[in-house]
Structure formats: C-alpha cells, structure tokens
C-alpha atoms as a PDB file:
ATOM      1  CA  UNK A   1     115.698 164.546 142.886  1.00  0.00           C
ATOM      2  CA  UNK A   2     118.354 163.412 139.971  1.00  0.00           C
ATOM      3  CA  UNK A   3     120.132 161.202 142.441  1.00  0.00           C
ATOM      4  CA  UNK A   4     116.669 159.404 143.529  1.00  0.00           C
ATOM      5  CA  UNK A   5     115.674 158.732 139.789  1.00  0.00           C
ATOM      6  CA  UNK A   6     119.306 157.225 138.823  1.00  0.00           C
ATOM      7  CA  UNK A   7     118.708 155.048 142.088  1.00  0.00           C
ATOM      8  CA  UNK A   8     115.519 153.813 140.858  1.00  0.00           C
ATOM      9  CA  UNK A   9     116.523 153.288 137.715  1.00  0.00           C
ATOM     10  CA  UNK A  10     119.353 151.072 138.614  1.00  0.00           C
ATOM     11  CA  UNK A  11     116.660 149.368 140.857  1.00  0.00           C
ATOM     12  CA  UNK A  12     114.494 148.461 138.108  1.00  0.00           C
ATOM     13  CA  UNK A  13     117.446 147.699 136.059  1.00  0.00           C
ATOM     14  CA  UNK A  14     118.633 144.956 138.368  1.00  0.00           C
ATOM     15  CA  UNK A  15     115.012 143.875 138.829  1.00  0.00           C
ATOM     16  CA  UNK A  16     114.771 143.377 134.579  1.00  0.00           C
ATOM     17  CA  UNK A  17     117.987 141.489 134.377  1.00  0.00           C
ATOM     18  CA  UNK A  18     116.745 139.487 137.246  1.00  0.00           C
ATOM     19  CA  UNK A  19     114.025 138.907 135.465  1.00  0.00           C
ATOM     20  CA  UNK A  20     115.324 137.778 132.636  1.00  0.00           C
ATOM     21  CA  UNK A  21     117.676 135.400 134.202  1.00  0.00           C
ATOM     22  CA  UNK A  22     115.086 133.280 135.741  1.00  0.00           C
ATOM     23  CA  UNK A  23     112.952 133.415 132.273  1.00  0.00           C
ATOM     24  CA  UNK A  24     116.485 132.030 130.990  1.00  0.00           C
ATOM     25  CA  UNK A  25     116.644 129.237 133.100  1.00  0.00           C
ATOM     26  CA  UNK A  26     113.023 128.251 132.889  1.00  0.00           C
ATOM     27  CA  UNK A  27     113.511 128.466 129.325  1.00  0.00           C
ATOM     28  CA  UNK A  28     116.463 125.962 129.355  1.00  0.00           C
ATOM     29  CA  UNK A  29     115.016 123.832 131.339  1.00  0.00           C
ATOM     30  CA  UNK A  30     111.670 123.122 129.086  1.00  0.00           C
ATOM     31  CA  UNK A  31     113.528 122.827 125.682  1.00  0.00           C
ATOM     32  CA  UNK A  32     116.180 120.409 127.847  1.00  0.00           C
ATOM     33  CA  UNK A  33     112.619 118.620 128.353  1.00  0.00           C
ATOM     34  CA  UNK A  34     111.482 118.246 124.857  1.00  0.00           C
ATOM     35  CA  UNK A  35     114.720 117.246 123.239  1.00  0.00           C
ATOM     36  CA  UNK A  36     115.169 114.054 126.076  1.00  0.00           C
ATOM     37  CA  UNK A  37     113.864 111.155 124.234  1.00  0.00           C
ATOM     38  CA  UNK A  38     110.864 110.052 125.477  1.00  0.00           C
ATOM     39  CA  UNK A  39     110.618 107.107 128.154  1.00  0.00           C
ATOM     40  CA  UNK A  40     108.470 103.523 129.037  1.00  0.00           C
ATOM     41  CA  UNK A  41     106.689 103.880 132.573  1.00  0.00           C
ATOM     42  CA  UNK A  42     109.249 101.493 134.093  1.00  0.00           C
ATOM     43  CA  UNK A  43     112.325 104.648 132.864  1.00  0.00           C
ATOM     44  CA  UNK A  44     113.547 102.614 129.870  1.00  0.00           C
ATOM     45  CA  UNK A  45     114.209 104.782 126.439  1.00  0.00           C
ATOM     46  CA  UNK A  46     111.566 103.828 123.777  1.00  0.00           C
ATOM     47  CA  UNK A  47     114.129 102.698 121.280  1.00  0.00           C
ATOM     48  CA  UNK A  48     111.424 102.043 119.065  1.00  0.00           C
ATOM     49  CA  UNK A  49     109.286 104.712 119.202  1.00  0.00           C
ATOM     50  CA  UNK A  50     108.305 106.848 115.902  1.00  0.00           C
ATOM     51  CA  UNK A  51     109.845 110.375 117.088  1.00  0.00           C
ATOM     52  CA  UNK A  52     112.650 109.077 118.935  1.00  0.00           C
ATOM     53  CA  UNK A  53     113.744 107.365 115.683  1.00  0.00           C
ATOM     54  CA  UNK A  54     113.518 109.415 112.847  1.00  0.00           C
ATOM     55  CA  UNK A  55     116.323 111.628 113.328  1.00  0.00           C
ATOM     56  CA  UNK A  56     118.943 108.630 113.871  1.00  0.00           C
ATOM     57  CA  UNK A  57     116.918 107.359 110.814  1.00  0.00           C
ATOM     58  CA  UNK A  58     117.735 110.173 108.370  1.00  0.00           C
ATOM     59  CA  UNK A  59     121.577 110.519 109.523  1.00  0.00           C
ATOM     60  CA  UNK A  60     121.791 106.980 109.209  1.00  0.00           C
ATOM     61  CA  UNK A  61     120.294 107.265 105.666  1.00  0.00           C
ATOM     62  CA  UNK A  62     122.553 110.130 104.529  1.00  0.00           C
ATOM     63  CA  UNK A  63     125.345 107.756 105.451  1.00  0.00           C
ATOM     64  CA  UNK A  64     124.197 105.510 102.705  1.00  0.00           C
ATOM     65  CA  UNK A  65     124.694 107.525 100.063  1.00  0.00           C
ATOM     66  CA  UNK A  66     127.339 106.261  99.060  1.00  0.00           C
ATOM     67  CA  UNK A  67     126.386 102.597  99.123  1.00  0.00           C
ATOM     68  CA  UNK A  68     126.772 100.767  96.213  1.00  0.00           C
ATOM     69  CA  UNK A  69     125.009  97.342  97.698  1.00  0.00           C
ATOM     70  CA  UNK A  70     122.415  96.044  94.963  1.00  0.00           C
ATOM     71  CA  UNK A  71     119.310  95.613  97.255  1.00  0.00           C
ATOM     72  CA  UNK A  72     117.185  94.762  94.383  1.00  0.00           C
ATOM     73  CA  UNK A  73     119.691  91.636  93.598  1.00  0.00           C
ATOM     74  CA  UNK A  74     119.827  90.757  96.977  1.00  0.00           C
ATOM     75  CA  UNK A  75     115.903  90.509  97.376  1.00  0.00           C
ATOM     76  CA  UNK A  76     116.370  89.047  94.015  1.00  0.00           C
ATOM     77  CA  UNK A  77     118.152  86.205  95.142  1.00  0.00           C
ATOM     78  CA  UNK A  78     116.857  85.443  98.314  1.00  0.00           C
ATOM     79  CA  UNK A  79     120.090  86.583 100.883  1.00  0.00           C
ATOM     80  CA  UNK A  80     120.300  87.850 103.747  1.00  0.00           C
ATOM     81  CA  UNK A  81     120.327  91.521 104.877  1.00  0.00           C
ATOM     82  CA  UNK A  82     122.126  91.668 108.620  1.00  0.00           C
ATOM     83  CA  UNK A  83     119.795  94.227 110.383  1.00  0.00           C
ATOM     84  CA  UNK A  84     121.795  94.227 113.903  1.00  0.00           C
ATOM     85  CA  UNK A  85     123.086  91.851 115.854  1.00  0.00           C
ATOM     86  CA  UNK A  86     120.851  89.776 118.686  1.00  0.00           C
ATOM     87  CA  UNK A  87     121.241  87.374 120.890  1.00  0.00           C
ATOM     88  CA  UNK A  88     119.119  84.620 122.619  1.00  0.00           C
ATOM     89  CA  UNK A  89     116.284  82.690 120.826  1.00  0.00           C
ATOM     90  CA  UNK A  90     115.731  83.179 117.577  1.00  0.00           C
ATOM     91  CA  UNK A  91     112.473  83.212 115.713  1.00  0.00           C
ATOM     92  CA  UNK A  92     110.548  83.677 112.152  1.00  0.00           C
ATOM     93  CA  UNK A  93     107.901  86.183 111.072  1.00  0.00           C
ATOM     94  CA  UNK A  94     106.737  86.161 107.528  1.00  0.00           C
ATOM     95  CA  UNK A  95     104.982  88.672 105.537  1.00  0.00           C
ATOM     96  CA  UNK A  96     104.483  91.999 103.336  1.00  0.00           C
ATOM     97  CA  UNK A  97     106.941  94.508 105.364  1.00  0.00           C
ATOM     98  CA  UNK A  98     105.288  97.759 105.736  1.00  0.00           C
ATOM     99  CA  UNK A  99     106.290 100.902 106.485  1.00  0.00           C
ATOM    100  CA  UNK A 100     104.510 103.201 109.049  1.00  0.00           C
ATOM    101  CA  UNK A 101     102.528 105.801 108.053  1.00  0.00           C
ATOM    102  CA  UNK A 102     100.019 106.892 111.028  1.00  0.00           C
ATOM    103  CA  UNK A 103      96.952 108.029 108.330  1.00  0.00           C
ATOM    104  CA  UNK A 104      96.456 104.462 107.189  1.00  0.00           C
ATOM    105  CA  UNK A 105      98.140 102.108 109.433  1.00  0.00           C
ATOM    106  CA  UNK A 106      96.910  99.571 112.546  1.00  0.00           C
ATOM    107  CA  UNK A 107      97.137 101.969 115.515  1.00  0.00           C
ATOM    108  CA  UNK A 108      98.721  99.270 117.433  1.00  0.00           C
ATOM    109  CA  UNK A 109     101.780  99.918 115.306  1.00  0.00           C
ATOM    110  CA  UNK A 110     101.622 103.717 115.467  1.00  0.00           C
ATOM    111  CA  UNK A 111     104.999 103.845 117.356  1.00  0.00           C
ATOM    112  CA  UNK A 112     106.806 101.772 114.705  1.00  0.00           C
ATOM    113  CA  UNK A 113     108.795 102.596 111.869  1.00  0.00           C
ATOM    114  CA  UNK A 114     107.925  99.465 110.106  1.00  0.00           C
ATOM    115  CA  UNK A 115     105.798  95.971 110.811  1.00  0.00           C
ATOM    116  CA  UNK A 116     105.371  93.157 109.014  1.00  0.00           C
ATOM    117  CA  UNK A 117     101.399  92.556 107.962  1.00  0.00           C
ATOM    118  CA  UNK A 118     100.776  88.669 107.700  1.00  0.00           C
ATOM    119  CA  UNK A 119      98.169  86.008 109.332  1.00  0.00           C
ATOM    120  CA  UNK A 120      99.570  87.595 112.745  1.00  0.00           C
ATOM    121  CA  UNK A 121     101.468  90.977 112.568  1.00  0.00           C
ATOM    122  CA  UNK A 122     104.330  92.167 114.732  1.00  0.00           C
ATOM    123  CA  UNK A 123     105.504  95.455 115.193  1.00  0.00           C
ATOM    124  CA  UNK A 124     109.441  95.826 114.023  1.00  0.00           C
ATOM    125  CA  UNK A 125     111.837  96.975 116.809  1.00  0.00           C
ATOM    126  CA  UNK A 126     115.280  97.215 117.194  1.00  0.00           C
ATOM    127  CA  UNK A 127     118.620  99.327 115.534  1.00  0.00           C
ATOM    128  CA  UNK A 128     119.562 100.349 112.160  1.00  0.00           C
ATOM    129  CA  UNK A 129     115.900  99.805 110.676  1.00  0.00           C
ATOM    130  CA  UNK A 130     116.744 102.329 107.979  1.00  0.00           C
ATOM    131  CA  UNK A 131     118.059  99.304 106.098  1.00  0.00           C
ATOM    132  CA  UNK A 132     114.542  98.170 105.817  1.00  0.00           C
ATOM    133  CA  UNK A 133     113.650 100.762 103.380  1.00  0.00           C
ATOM    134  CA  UNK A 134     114.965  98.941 100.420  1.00  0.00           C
ATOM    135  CA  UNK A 135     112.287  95.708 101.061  1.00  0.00           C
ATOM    136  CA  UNK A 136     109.067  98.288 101.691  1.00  0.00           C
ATOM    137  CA  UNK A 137     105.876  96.291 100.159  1.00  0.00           C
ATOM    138  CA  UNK A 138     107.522  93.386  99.735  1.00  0.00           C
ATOM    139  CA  UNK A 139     107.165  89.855 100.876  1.00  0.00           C
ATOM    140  CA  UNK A 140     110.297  89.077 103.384  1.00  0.00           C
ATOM    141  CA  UNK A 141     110.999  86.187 105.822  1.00  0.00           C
ATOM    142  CA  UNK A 142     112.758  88.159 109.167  1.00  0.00           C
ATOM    143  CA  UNK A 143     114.429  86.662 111.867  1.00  0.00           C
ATOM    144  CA  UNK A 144     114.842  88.419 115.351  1.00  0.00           C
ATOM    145  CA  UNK A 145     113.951  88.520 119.352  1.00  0.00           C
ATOM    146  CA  UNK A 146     109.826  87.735 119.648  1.00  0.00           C
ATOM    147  CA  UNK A 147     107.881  89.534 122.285  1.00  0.00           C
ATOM    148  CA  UNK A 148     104.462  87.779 121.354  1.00  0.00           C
ATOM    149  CA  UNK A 149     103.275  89.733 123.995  1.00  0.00           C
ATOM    150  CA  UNK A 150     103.949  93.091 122.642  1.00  0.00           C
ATOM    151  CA  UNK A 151     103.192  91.470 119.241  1.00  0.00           C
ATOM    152  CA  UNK A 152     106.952  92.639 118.347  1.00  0.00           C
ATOM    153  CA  UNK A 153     110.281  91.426 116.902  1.00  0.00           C
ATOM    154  CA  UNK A 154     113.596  93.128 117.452  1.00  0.00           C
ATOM    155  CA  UNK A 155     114.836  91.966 113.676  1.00  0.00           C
ATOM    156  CA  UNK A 156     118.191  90.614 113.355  1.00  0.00           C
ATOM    157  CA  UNK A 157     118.135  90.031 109.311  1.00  0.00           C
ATOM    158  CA  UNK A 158     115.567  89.607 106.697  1.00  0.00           C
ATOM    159  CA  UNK A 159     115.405  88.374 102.912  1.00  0.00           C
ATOM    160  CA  UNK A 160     112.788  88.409 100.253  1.00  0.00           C
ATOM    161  CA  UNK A 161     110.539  85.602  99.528  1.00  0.00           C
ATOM    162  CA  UNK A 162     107.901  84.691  97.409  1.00  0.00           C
ATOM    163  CA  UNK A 163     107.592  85.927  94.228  1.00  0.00           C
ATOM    164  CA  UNK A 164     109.929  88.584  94.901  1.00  0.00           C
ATOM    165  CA  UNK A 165     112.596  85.635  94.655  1.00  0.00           C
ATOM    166  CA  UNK A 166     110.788  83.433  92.130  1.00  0.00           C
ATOM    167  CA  UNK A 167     112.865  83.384  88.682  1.00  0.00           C
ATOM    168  CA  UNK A 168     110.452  82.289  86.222  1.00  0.00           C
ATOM    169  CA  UNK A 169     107.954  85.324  87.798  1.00  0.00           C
ATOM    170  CA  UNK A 170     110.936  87.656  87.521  1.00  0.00           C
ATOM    171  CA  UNK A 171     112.129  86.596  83.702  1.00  0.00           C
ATOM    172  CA  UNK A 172     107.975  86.964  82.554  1.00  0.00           C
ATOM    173  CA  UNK A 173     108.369  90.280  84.025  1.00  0.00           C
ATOM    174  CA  UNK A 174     110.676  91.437  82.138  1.00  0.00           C
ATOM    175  CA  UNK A 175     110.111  90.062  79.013  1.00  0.00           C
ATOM    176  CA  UNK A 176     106.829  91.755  79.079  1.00  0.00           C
ATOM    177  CA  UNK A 177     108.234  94.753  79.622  1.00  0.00           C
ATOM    178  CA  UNK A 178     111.101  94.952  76.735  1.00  0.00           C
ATOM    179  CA  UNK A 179     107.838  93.544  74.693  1.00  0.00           C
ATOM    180  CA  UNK A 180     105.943  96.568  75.845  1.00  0.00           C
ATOM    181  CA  UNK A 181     108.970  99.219  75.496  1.00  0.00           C
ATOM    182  CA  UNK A 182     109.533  97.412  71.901  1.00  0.00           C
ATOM    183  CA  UNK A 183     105.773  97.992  71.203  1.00  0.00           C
ATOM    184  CA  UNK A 184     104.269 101.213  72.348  1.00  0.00           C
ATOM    185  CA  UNK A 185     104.154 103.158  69.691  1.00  0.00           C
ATOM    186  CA  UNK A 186     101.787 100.323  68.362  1.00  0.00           C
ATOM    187  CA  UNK A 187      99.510  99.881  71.489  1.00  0.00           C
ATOM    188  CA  UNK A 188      99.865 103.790  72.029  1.00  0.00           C
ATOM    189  CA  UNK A 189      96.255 105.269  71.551  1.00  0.00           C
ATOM    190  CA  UNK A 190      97.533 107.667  70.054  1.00  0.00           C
ATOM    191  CA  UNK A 191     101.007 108.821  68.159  1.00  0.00           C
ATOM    192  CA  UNK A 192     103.553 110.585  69.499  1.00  0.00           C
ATOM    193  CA  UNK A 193     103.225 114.228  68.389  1.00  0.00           C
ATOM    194  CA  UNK A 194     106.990 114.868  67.977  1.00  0.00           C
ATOM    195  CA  UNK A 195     108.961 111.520  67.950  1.00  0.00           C
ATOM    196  CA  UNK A 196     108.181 108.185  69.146  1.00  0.00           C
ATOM    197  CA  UNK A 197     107.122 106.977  72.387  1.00  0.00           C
ATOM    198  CA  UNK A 198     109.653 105.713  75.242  1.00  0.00           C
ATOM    199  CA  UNK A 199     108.565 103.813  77.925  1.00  0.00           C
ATOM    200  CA  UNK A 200     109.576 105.174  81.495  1.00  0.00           C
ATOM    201  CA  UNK A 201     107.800 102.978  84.462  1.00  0.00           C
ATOM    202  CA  UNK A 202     105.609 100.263  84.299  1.00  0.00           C
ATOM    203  CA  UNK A 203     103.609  99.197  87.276  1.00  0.00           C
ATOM    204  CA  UNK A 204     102.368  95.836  87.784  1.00  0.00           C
ATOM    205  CA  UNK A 205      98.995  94.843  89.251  1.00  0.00           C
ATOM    206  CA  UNK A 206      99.492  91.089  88.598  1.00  0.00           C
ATOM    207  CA  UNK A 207     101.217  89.081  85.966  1.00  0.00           C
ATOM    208  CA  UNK A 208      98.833  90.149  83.169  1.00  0.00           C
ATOM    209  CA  UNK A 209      97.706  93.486  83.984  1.00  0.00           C
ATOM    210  CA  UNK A 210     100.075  96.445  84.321  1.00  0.00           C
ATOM    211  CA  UNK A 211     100.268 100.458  83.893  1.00  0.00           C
ATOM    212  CA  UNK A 212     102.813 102.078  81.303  1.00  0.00           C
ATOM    213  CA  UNK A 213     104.127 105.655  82.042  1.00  0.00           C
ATOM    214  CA  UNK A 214     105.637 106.713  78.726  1.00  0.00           C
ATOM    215  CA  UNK A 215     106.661 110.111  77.107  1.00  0.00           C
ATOM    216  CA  UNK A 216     107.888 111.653  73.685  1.00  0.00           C
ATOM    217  CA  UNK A 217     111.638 110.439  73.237  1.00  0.00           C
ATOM    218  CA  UNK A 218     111.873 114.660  71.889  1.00  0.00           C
ATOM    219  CA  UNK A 219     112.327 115.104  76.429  1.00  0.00           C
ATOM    220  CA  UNK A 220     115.618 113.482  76.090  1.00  0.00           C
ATOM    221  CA  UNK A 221     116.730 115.457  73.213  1.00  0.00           C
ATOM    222  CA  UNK A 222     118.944 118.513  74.777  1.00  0.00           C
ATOM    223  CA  UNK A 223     118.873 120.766  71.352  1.00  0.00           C
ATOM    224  CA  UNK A 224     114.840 120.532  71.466  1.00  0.00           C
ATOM    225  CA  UNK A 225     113.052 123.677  72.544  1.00  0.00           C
ATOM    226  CA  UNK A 226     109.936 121.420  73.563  1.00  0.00           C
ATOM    227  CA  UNK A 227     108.236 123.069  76.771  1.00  0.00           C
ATOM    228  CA  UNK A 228     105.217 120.208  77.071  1.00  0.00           C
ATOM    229  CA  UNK A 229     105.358 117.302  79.522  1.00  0.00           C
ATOM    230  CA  UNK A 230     104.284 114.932  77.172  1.00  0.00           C
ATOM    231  CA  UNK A 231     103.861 112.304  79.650  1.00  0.00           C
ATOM    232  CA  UNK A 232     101.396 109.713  78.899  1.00  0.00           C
ATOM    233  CA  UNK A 233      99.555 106.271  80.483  1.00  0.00           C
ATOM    234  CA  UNK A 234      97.747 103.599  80.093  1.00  0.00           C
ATOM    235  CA  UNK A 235      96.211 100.494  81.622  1.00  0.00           C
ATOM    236  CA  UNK A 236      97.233  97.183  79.326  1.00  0.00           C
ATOM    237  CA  UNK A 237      96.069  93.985  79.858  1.00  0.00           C
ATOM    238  CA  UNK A 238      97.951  91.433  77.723  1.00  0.00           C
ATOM    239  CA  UNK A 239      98.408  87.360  77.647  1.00  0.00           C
ATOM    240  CA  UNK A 240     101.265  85.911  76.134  1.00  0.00           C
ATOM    241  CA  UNK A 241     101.019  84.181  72.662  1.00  0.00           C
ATOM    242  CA  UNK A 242     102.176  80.770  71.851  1.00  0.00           C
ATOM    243  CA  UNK A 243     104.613  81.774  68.923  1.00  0.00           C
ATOM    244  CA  UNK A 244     106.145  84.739  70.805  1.00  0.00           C
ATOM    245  CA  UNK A 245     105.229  87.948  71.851  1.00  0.00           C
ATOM    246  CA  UNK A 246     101.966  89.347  73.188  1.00  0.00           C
ATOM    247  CA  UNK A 247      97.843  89.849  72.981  1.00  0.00           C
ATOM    248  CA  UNK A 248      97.404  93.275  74.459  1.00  0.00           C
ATOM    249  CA  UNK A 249      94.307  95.071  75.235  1.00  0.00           C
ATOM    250  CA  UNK A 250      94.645  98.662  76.385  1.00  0.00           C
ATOM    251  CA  UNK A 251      91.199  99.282  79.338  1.00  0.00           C
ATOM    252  CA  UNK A 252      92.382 103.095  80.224  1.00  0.00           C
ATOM    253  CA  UNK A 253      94.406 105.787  78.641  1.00  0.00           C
ATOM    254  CA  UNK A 254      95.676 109.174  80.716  1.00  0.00           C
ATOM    255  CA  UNK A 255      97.169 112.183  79.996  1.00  0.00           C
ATOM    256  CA  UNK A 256      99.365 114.321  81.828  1.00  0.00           C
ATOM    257  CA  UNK A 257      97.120 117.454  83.427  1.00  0.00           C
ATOM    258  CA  UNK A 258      98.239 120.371  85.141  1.00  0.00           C
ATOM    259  CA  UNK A 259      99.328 118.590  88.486  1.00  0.00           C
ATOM    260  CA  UNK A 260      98.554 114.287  87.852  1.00  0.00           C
ATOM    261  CA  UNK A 261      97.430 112.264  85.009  1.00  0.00           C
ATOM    262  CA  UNK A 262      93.775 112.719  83.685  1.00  0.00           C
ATOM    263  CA  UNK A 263      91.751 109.983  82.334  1.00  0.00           C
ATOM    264  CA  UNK A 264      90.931 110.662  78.508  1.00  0.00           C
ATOM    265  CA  UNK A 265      89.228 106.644  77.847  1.00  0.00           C
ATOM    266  CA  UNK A 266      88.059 103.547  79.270  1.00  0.00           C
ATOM    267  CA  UNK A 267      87.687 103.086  83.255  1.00  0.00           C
ATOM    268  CA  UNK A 268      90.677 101.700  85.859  1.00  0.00           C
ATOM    269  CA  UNK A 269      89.308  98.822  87.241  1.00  0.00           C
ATOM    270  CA  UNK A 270      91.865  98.563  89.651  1.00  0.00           C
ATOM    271  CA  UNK A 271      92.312 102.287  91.107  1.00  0.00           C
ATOM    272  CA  UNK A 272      91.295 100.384  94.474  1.00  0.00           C
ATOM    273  CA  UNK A 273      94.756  98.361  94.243  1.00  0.00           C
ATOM    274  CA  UNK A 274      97.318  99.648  96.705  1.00  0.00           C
ATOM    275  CA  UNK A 275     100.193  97.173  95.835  1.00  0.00           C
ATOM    276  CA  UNK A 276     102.026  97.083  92.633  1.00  0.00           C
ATOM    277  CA  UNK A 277     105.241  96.613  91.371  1.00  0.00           C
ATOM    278  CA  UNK A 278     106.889  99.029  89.792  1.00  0.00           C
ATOM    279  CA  UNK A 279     110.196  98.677  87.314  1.00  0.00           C
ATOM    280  CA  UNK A 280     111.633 101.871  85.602  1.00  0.00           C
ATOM    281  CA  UNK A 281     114.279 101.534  82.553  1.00  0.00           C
ATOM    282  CA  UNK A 282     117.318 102.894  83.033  1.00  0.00           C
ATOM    283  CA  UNK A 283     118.968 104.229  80.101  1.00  0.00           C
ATOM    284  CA  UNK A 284     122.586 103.892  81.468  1.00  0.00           C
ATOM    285  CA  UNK A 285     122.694 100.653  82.294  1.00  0.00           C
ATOM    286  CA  UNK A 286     120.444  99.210  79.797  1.00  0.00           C
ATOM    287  CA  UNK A 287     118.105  97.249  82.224  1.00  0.00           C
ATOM    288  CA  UNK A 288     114.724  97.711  83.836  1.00  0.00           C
ATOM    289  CA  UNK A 289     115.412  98.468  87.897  1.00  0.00           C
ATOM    290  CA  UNK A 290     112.791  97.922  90.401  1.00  0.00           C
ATOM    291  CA  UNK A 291     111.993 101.132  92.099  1.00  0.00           C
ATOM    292  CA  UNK A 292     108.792 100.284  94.545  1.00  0.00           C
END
C-alpha cells in the first residue's frame, strides 16, 4: 500500500511540473507579445506611434542632461534645430507646435507625440522628437518629408518664428518685467508680512496683460525659521508711459491655499486663456529665463 502511494505521488508530481512548464511557456509567449512594438496592417513598425515612443523618448531625454545647448537663445534667434536627417523633397509647415496629450487633443493626432496646429495641421513623425520639447507652445517654421495624405511630416529641423524671434517684442518683455520685479512691493495689494516682495514667474497673456507669482524674500533666507508659503499673485494690466516706466492696474489678487492659489479680489478675465508665456528670474545668472 506504501509503495502504491509513493507511485502516485511521483505521478502527480510529474503531472504538476508538467503543468507548470506549459503555463511557463504560455506565459513567455504573451509578455513576448506585449513588449513587440506594435505594427501598420501592411507589417511596418509604427515609428510614430504614442506607446512605441515614449520609452526611447525618456532614455533619450535622460541623455540630455547634461546638455548645455541654450534652446531659449536658439528660438531666440531664429536657428535651426537639426531634428534627424531626411532625404528627398523637402517641404514647410508653419505653426504653434503642440505636444500630445490624448484628454484635449484632435483625435486624428492621438498617435503622435507632437503636431503642429496651424490653417492645416500635420501630425509630427519621425526620430529623436524629444528635441521638440524645448519649442512646446511656440510658433516654429519645420521642415521635413510631407505625407499630405496622412496629414504628416517626418521633421528634419525646425526654428522659432514670429514673435518668439521678434526683438523689439522680446526687449518690451523684459523691460516690463525688471519694471515689475523693481515695483512690486508698490503694486502689491498688500505688504509683505516679513520682508519685501520678490518676484518669481510672470506669465504673459499679451503684451499688456500678465500674471506675477511673487513671495516674501524671508523664503530665501536660510537662518529664518519661517514655515508659511507666502506665495502670492496677481493679474496686472499696465501700458507703458511716455517718460519711462509704467501705468499699472492690478484686476485680480490670489493667495496661496492649501493645494493652488485662491482668489482674495477682483475677477480673471482671462482664466479661459490656455497660452501664455511664462519667464522666471533666475537669481544666479541675473536674467529672466523663459520656462513655458
């Protein structure tokens, strides 16, 4: 009776491992499935495709690091930023370059990384697009392989244009905003509890109208045993004087709540405005950086 047990036992023994081998393989085979990057009907790898991408996207992006290019000066001045290399005809496309995000973007796009949104939009295609992070929301001239078909260009290079590369826009810009970081403590609302104010970010809506982000210069003090965020903003409109300076009219005023800002006064008249251009002042080098 002992013998017969041990003999089915080994039986079901060899029968579990059995088991488990072809578990194994089936196993291997589906995860071999969802890591092969996903094909067009006619077998071709969708290069361009929003999962497929990402991953080379954030290694490639790690990589840069390091970088020290000055993206902003390029855009700045209107040169060229090599993409990839292409070959055959070359053609235009002009517009704001987007990046895709699939809540709010065309769904004709929705397995893009980026497009460029102008009188016709084309999805952006191609290698190394991770490079096209730096020019997000901004008005750019690119120059690649046109499927007007698939309403898509594989982008060889692209620049700024616009205002983005207009000088007398960009010197009004920031001579407004030295103005305003010269000023806030006098267009403040109301005065800084433990300091003086210190402008951090302003946003621009247009030329005229623009959001401050400021704080209590008693943050950047290391011996101070201040716990508060004393992060404050308001909406300014100003127009510039004839004698110098600035007229400056302040429509909304926020203060930092538990988790955003809270409006305290006045109304935002444009809360509906998606683009703006944001600057932030960087201490170090003494100059205001664009950061949108």
């Amino acid at each position: 009776m002992g013998k017969a047990k041990f003999i089915w036992g080994g039986i079901v023994v060899v029968a579990l491992i059995f088991a488990g081998f072809l578990w194994y393989q089936s196993s291997a085979k589906k995860t071999k499935n969802l890591l092969a990057p996903p094909q067009s009907e006619n077998g071709s790898l969708e290069s361009d495709s929003l999962e497929n991408m990402l991953p080379g996207e954030e290694m490639d992006e790690e990589s840069l690091l390091e970088d020290e290019t000055d993206y902003n000066a390029m855009c700045e001045n209107g040169e060229w930023l090599k993409i990839s290399d292409q070959s055959g005809e070359i053609s235009t496309v002009t517009g704001k370059l987007r990046k895709v995000y699939p809540d709010d973007v065309p769904s004709q796009f929705k397995n893009y990384l980026y497009y460029i949104e102008g009188a016709e939009s084309f999805g952006v295609a191609g290698k190394d697009l991770f490079k096209l992070d730096y020019f997000e929301d901004r008005e750019v001239e690119a120059q690649g392989l046109k499927n007007a078909d698939k309403k898509e260009i594989a982008v060889m290079q692209v620049k700024c244009t616009g205002k983005e590369t207009d000088k007398n826009v960009l010197d009004q810009r920031k001579k407004l905003m030295d103005w305003l970081a010269a000023s806030i403590n006098t267009i403040a609302p109301q005065k800084a509890k433990y300091d003086k104010w210190t402008v951090d970010i302003v946003d621009f809506v247009d030329e005229n109208n623009a959001y401050v982000e400021y704080y209590d210069a008693v943050e950047d003090n290391e011996d101070s045993d201040v716990e508060d965020d004393t992060s404050r903003r308001i909406l300014v409109e100003t127009a510039a004087k004839s004698g110098g300076g600035y007229d400056a009219k302040v429509l909304a005023y926020w203060e930092m709540g538990e988790d955003d800002y809270a409006l305290k006064t006045g109304s935002d008249k444009f809360e509906d405005v998606e683009d703006v251009v944001s600057y932030q002042y960087d201490s170090e080098e003494k100059a205001w950086e664009r950061i949108d």
